[in-house]
Protein backbone atom coordinates (compact mmCIF):
# COMPACT_ATOMS: atom_id res chain seq x y z
CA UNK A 1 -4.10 -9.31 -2.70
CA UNK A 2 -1.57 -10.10 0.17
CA UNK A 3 -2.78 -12.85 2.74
CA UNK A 4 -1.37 -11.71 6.29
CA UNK A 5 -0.68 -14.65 9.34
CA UNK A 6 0.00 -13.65 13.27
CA UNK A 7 2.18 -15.53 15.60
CA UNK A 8 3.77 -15.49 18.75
CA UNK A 9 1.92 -13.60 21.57
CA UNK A 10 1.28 -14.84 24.50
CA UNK A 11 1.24 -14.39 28.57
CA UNK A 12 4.13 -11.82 29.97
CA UNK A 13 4.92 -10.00 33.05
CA UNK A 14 5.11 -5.88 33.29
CA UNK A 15 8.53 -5.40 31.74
CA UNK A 16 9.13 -8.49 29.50
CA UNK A 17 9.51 -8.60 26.00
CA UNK A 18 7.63 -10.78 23.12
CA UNK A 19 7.93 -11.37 19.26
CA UNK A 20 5.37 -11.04 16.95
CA UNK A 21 5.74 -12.31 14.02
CA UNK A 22 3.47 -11.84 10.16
CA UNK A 23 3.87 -14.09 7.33
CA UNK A 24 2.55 -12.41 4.33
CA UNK A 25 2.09 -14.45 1.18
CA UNK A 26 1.56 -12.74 -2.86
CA UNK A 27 3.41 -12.07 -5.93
CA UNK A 28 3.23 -8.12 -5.19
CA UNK A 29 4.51 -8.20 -1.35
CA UNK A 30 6.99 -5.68 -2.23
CA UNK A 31 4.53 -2.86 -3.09
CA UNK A 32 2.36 -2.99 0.34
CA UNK A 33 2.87 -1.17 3.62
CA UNK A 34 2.34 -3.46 6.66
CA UNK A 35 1.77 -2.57 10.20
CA UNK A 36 0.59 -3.60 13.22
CA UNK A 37 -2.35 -2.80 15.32
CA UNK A 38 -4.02 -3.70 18.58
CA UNK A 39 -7.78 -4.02 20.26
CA UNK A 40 -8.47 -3.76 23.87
CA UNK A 41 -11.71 -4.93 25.28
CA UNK A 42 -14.05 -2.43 24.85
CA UNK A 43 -11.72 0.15 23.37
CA UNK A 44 -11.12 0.66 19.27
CA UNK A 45 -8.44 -0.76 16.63
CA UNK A 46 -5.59 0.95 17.02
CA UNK A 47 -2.22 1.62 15.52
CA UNK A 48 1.14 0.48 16.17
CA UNK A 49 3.88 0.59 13.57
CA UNK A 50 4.35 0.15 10.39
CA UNK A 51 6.81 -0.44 7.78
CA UNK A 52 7.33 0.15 4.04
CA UNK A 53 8.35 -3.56 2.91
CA UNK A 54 10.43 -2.11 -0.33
CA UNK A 55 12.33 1.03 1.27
CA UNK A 56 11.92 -0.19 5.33
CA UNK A 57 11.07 3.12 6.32
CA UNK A 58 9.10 3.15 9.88
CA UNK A 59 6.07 4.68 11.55
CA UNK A 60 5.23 4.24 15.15
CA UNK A 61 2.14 5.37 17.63
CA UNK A 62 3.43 7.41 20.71
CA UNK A 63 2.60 4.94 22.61
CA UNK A 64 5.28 2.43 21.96
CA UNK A 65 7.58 4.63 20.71
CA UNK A 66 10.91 3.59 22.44
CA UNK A 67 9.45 0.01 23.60
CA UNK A 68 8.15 -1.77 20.13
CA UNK A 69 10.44 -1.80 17.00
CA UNK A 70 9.11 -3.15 13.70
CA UNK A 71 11.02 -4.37 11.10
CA UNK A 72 11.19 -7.09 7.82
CA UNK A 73 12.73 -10.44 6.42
CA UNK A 74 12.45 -9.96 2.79
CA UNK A 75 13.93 -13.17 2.33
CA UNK A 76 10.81 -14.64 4.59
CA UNK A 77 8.75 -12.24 3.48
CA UNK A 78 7.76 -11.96 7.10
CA UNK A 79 7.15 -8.88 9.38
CA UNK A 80 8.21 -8.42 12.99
CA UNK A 81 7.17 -7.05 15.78
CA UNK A 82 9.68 -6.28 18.60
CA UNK A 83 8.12 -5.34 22.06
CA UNK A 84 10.15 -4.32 25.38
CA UNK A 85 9.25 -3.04 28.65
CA UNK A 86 5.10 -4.09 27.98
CA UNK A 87 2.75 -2.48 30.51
CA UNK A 88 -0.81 -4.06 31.19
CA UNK A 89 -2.08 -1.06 28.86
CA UNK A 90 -0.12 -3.27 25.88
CA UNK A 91 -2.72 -5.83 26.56
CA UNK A 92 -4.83 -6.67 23.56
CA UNK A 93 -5.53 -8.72 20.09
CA UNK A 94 -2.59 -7.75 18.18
CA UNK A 95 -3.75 -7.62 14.37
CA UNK A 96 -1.35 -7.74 10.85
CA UNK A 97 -2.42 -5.43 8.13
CA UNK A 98 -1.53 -4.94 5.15
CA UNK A 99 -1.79 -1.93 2.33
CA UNK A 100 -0.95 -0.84 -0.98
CA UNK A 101 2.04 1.73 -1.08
CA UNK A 102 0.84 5.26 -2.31
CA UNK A 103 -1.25 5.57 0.16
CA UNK A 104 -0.96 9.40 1.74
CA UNK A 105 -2.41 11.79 4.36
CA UNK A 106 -3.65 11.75 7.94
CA UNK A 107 -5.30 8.75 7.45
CA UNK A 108 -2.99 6.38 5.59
CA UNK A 109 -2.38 4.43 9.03
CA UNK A 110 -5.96 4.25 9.89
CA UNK A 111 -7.66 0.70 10.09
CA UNK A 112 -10.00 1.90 6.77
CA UNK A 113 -6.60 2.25 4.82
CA UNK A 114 -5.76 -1.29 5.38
CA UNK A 115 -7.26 -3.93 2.87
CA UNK A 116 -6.00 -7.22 4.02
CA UNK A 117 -6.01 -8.14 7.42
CA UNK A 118 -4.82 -11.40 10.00
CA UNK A 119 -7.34 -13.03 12.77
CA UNK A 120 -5.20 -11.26 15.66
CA UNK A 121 -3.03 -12.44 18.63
CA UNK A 122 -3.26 -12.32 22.00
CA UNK A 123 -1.05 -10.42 24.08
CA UNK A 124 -1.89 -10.31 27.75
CA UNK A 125 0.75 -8.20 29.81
CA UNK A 126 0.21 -9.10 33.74
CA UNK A 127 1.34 -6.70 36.50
């Protein structure tokens, strides 16, 4: 089982930028998928990005598509999450996930496919 840490959101204005950042601990980091997902007030858990941690290959929501880029430290074995030009709709508890590779279908980047999971980070994006 992989144990999953958040850092670094925070308070930003309509167009800033901020770092997320996951530290992921386990002998068998190599064979999980991590990603990112987000809760708004009222709304549901919803995707990011993601990234295979052994071939780096990258999945994305519309939604930030262009804005957010995800990407890994192998040597930290920590995950990051890029994210440019935020818009009050990025506002929400950002969450680290983390999955077993093998995974496959419409719902491999659902919340449900996700076994080990972070308490969250705020991110509040101010107009």
């Amino acid at each position: 089982q992989v144990q999953v840490v958040e850092s670094g959101g925070g308070l930003v204005q309509a167009g800033g930028s901020l770092r997320l950042s996951c530290a992921a601990s386990g002998r068998t980091v190599s064979s999980y998928v991590m990603g990112w997902f987000r809760q708004a007030p009222g709304k549901e858990r919803e995707f990011v990005a993601a990234i295979s941690w052994s071939g780096g290959s990258t999945v994305y929501a519309d939604s930030v598509k262009g804005r957010f880029t995800i990407s890994n430290n192998n040597a930290k074995n920590t995950v990051y999450l890029y994210m440019n030009s935020l818009k009050p709709e990025d506002t929400a508890v950002y969450y680290c996930a983390a999955r077993r590779t093998g995974v496959s279908g419409s719902d491999s980047y659902m919340p449900a496919a996700f076994s080990s999971w972070g308490l969250g980070t705020q991110v509040t994006v101010s107009s």
